[in-house]
N, C-alpha and C. Protein backbone atom coordinates (compact mmCIF):
# COMPACT_ATOMS: atom_id res chain seq x y z
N UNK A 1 18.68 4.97 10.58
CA UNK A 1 17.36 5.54 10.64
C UNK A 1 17.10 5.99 12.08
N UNK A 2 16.73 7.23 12.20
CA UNK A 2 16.26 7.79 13.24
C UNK A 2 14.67 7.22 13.94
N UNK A 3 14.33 7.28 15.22
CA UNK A 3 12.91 7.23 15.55
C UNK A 3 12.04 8.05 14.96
N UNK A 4 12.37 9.03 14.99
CA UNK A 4 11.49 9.87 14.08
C UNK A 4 11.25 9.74 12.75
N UNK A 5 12.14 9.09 12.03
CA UNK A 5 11.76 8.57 10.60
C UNK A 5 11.05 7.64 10.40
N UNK A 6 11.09 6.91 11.64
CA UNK A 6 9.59 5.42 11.44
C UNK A 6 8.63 6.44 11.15
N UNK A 7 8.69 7.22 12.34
CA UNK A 7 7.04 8.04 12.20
C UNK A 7 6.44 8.98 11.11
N UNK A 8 7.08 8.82 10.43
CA UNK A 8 6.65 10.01 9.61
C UNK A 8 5.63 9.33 8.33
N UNK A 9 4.89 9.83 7.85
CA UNK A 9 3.78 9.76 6.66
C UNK A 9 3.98 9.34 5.71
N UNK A 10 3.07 8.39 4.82
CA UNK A 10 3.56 8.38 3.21
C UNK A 10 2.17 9.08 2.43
N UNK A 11 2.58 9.24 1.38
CA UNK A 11 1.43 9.21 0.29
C UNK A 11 1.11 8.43 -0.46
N UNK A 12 -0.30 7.97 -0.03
CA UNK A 12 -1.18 6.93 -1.20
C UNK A 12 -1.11 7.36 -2.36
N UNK A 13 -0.57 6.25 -2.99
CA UNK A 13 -0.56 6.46 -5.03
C UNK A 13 -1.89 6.34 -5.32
N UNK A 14 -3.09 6.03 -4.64
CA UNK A 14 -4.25 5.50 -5.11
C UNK A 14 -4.78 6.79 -4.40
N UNK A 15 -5.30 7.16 -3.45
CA UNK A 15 -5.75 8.17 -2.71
C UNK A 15 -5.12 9.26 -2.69
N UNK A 16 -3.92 9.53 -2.72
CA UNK A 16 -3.09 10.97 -1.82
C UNK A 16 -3.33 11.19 -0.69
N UNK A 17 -4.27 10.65 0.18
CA UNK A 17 -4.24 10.64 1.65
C UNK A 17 -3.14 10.28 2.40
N UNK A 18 -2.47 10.59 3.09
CA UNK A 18 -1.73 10.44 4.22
C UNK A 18 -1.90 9.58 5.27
N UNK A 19 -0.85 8.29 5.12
CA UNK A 19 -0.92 7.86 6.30
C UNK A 19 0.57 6.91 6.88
N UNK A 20 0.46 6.21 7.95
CA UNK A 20 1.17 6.00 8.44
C UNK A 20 1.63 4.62 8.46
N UNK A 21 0.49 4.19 7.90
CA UNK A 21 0.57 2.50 6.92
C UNK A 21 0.69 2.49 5.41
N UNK A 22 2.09 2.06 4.38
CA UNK A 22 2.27 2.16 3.31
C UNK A 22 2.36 0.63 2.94
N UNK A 23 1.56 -0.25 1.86
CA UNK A 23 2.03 -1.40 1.28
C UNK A 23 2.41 -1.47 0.01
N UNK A 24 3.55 -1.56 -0.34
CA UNK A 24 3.81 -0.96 -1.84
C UNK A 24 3.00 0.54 -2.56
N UNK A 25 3.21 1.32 -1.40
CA UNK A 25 2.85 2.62 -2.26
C UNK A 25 1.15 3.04 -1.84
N UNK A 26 0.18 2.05 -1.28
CA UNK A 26 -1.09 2.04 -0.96
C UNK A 26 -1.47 1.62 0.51
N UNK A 27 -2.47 2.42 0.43
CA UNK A 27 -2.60 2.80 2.28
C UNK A 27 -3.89 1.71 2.09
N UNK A 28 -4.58 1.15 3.88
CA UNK A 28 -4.74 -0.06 4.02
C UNK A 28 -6.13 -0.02 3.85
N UNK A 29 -6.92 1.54 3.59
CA UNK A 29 -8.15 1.77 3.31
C UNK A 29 -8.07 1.37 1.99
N UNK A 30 -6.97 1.67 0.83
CA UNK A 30 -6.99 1.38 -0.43
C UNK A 30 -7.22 0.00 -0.76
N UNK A 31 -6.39 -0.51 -0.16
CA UNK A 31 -5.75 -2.02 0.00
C UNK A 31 -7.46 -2.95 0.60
N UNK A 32 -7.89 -2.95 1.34
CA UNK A 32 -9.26 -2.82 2.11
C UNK A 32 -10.14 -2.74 0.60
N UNK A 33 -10.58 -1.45 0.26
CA UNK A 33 -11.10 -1.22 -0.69
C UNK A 33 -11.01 -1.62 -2.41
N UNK A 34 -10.03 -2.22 -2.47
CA UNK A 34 -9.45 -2.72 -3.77
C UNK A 34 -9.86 -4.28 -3.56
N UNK A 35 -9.81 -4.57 -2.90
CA UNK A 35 -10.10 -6.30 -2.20
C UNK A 35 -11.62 -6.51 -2.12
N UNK A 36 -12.46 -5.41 -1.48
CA UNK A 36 -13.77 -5.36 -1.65
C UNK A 36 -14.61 -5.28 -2.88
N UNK A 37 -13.49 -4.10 -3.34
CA UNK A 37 -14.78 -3.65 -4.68
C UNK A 37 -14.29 -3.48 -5.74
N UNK A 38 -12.95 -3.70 -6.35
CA UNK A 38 -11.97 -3.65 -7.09
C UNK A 38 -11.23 -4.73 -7.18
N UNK A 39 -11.74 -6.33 -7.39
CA UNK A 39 -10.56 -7.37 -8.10
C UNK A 39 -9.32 -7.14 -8.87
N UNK A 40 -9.79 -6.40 -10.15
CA UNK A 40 -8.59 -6.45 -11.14
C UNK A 40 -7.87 -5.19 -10.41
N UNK A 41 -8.16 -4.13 -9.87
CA UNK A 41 -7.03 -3.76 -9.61
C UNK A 41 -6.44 -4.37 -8.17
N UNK A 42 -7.44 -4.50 -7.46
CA UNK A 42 -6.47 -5.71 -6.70
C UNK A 42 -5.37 -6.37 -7.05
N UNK A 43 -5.69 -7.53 -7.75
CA UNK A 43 -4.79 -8.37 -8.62
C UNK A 43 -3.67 -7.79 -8.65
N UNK A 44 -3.68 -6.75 -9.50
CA UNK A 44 -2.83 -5.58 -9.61
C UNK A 44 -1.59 -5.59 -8.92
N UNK A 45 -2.60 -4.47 -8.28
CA UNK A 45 -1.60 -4.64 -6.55
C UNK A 45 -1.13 -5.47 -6.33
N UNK A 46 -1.65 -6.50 -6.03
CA UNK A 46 -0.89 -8.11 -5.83
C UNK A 46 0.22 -8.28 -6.71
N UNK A 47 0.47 -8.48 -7.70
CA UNK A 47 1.59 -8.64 -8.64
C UNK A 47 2.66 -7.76 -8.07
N UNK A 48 2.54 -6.43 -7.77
CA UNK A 48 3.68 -5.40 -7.41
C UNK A 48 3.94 -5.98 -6.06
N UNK A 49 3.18 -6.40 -5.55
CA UNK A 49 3.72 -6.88 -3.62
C UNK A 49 4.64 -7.88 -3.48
N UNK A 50 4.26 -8.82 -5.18
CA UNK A 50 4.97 -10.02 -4.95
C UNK A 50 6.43 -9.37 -5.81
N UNK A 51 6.10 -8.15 -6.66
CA UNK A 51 7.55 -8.24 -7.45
C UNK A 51 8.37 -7.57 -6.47
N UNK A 52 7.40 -6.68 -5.58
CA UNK A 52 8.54 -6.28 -4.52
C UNK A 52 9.48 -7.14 -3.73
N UNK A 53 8.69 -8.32 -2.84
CA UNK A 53 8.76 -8.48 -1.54
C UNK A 53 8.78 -10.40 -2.24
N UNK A 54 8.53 -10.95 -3.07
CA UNK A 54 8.53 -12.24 -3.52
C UNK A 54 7.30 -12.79 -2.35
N UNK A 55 7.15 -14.07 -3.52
CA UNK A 55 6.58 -15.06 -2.82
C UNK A 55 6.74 -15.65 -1.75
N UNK A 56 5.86 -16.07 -0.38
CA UNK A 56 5.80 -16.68 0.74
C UNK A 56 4.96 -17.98 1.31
């Protein structure tokens, strides 16, 4: 991996906004916002973080 490939953008599955923080596919406003005002899809999310990345 090049330096320049850290830097580069993803796309929010939840938003399509662009950014430069990805957690399983969702940027940290999503992530932020799903936690605030969105439980079940929270939850959600949560399940994919852990099927990604396992339990800690």
């Amino acid at each position: 991996m090049t330096e320049d490939a850290i830097a580069q953008t993803h796309t929010c599955t939840r938003c399509a906004q662009e950014s430069l923080l990805s957690v399983v596919g969702r940027c940290a406003t999503c992530i932020a916002d799903m936690g605030l005002r969105h439980p079940d899809e929270y939850q959600v999310w949560k399940a994919d973080l852990n099927a990604e990345f396992g339990r800690r």
